[in-house]
Every structure is written in structure tokens, then in C-alpha cells.
C-alpha atoms as a PDB file:
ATOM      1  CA  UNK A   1      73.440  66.398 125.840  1.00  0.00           C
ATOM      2  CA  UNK A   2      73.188  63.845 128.594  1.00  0.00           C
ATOM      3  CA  UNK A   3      69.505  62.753 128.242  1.00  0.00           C
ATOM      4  CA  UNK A   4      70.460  62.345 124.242  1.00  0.00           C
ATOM      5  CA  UNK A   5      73.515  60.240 125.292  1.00  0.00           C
ATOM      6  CA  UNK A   6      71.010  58.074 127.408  1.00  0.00           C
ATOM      7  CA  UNK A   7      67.981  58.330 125.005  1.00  0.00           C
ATOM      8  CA  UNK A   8      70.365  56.681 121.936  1.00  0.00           C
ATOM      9  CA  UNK A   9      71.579  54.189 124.208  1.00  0.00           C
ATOM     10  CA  UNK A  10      67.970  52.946 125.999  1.00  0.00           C
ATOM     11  CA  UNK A  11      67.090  52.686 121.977  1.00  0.00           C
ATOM     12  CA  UNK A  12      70.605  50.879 121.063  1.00  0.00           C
ATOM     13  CA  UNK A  13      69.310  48.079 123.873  1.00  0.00           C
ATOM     14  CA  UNK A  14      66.088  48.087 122.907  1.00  0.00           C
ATOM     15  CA  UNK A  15      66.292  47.199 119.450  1.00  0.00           C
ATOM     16  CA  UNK A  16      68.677  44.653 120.346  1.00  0.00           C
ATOM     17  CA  UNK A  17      66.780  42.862 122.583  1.00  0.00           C
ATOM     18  CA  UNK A  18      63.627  43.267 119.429  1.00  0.00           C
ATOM     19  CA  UNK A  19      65.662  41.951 116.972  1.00  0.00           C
ATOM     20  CA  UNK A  20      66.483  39.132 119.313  1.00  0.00           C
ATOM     21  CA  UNK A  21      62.888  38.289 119.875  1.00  0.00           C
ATOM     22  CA  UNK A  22      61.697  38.626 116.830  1.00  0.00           C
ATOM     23  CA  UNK A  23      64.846  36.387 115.280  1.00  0.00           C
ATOM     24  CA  UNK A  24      63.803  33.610 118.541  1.00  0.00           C
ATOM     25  CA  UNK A  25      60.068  33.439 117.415  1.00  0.00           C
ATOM     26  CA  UNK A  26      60.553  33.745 113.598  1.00  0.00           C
ATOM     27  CA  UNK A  27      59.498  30.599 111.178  1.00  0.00           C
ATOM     28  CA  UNK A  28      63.057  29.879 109.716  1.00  0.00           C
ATOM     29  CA  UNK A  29      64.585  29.940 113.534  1.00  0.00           C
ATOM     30  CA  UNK A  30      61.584  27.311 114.353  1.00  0.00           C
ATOM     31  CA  UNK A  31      61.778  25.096 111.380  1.00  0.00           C
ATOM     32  CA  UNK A  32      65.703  24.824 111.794  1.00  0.00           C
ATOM     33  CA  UNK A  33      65.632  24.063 115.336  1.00  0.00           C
ATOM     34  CA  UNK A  34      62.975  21.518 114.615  1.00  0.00           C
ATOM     35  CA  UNK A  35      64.850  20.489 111.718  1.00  0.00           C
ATOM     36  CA  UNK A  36      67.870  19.590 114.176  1.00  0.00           C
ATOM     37  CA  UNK A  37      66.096  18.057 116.591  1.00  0.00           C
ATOM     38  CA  UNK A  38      64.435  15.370 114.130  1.00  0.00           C
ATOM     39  CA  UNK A  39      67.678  14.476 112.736  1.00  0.00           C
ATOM     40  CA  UNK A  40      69.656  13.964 116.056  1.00  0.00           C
ATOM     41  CA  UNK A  41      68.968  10.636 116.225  1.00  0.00           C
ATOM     42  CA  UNK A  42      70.392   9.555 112.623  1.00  0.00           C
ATOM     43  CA  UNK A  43      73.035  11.595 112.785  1.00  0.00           C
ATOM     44  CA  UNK A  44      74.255  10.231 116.556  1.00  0.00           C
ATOM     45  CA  UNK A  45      73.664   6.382 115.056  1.00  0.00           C
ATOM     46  CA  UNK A  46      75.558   7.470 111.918  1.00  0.00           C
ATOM     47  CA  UNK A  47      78.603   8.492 114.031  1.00  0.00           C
ATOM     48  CA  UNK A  48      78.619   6.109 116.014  1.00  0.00           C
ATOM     49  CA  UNK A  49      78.611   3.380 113.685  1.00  0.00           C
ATOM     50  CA  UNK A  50      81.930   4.338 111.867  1.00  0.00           C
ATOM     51  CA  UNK A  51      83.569   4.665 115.366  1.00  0.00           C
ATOM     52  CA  UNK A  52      86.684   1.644 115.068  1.00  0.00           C
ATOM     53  CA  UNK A  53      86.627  -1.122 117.288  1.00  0.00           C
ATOM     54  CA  UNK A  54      89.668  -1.760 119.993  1.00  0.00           C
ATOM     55  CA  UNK A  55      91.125  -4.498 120.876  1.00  0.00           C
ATOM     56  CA  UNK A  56      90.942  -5.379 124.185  1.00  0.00           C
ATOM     57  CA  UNK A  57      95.348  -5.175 125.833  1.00  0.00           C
ATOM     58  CA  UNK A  58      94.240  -4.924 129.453  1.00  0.00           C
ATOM     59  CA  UNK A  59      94.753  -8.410 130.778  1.00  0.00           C
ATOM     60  CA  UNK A  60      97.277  -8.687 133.817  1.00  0.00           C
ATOM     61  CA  UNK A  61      97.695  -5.034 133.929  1.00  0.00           C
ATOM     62  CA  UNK A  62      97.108  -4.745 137.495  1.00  0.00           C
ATOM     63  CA  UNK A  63      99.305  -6.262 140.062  1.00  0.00           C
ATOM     64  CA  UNK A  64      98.580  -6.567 143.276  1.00  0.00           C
ATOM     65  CA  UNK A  65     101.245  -4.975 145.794  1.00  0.00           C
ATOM     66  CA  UNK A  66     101.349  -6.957 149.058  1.00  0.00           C
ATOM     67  CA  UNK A  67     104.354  -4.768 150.295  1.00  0.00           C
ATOM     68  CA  UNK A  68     101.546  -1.917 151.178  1.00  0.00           C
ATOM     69  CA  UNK A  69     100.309  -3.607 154.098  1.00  0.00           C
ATOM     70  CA  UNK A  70     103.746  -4.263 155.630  1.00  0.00           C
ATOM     71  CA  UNK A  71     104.668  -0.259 155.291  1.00  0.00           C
ATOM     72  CA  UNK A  72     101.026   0.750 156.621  1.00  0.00           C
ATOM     73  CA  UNK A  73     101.450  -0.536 159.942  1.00  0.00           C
ATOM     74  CA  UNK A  74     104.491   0.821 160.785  1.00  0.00           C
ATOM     75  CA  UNK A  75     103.220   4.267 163.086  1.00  0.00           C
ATOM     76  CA  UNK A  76     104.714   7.365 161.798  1.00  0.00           C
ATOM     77  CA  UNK A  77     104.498  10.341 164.187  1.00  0.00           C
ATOM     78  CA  UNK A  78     102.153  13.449 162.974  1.00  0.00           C
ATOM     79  CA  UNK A  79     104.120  16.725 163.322  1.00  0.00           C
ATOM     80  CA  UNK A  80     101.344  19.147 162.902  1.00  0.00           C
ATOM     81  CA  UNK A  81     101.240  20.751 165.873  1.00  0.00           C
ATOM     82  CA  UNK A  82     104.750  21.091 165.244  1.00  0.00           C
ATOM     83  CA  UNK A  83     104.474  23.908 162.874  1.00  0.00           C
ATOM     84  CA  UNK A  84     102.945  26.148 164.538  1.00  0.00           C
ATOM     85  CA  UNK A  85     105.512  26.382 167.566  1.00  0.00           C
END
């Protein structure tokens, strides 16, 4: 009974991986990826020309903060060595 269990099952995975090649290498599988490939182009230009144009809102977004350098000198002791006591 156990060499039937493992007979059914080498076929189960062998037809699979048949089917599989024989789907990869077929003529429709072929012309459709060849299909897609040739019509990339026009369909990334297509998309790309109904994308909507932004106006620009970033001007004097970023402010400088001059109060970092007076904070960064000040010397803060490390306590690190502290935890593990």
C-alpha cells in the first residue's frame, strides 16, 4: 500500500511539473509574452501622459532652526554603564 501511496504521488508531481513545461514552451504562452513585451512601451507613455500636473506649494517650507546649535553643545552625561550595575 505504501509504494502505491508513493507511486501516485511521484506521478501527481510529475505531471505537474509536464504540464508546466509544456504550458512555458507552448506558442500561445510565447506569442502573449511577446505580445506584452512589444506593447510596454505605448502602454507606459499612454499612462503617463494622463498623469495631472501639480502645482508646485513648497516654497519657504523649511526653516532653518538656529536654536539646535545652542542645545548641542551643552555636554550631557552618558549613563550606559549605568545600567548594568
Amino acid at each position: 500500500m505504501n509504494k502505491i501511496i508513493s507511486f501516485v504521488v511521484v506521478i501527481i508531481v510529475l505531471s505537474f511539473f509536464g504540464f508546466s513545461f509544456n504550458y512555458y514552451i507552448s506558442d500561445r504562452n510565447i506569442n502573449t509574452v511577446k505580445n506584452n513585451r512589444e506593447n510596454l512601451d505605448s502602454k507606459i507613455l499612454e499612462s503617463t501622459s494622463n498623469l495631472p500636473l501639480l502645482p508646485n506649494d513648497t516654497n519657504n517650507v523649511i526653516e532653518f532652526n538656529s536654536g539646535f546649535e545652542n542645545s548641542n553643545k551643552q555636554n550631557f552625561k552618558r549613563s550606559f554603564w549605568e545600567l548594568f550595575k
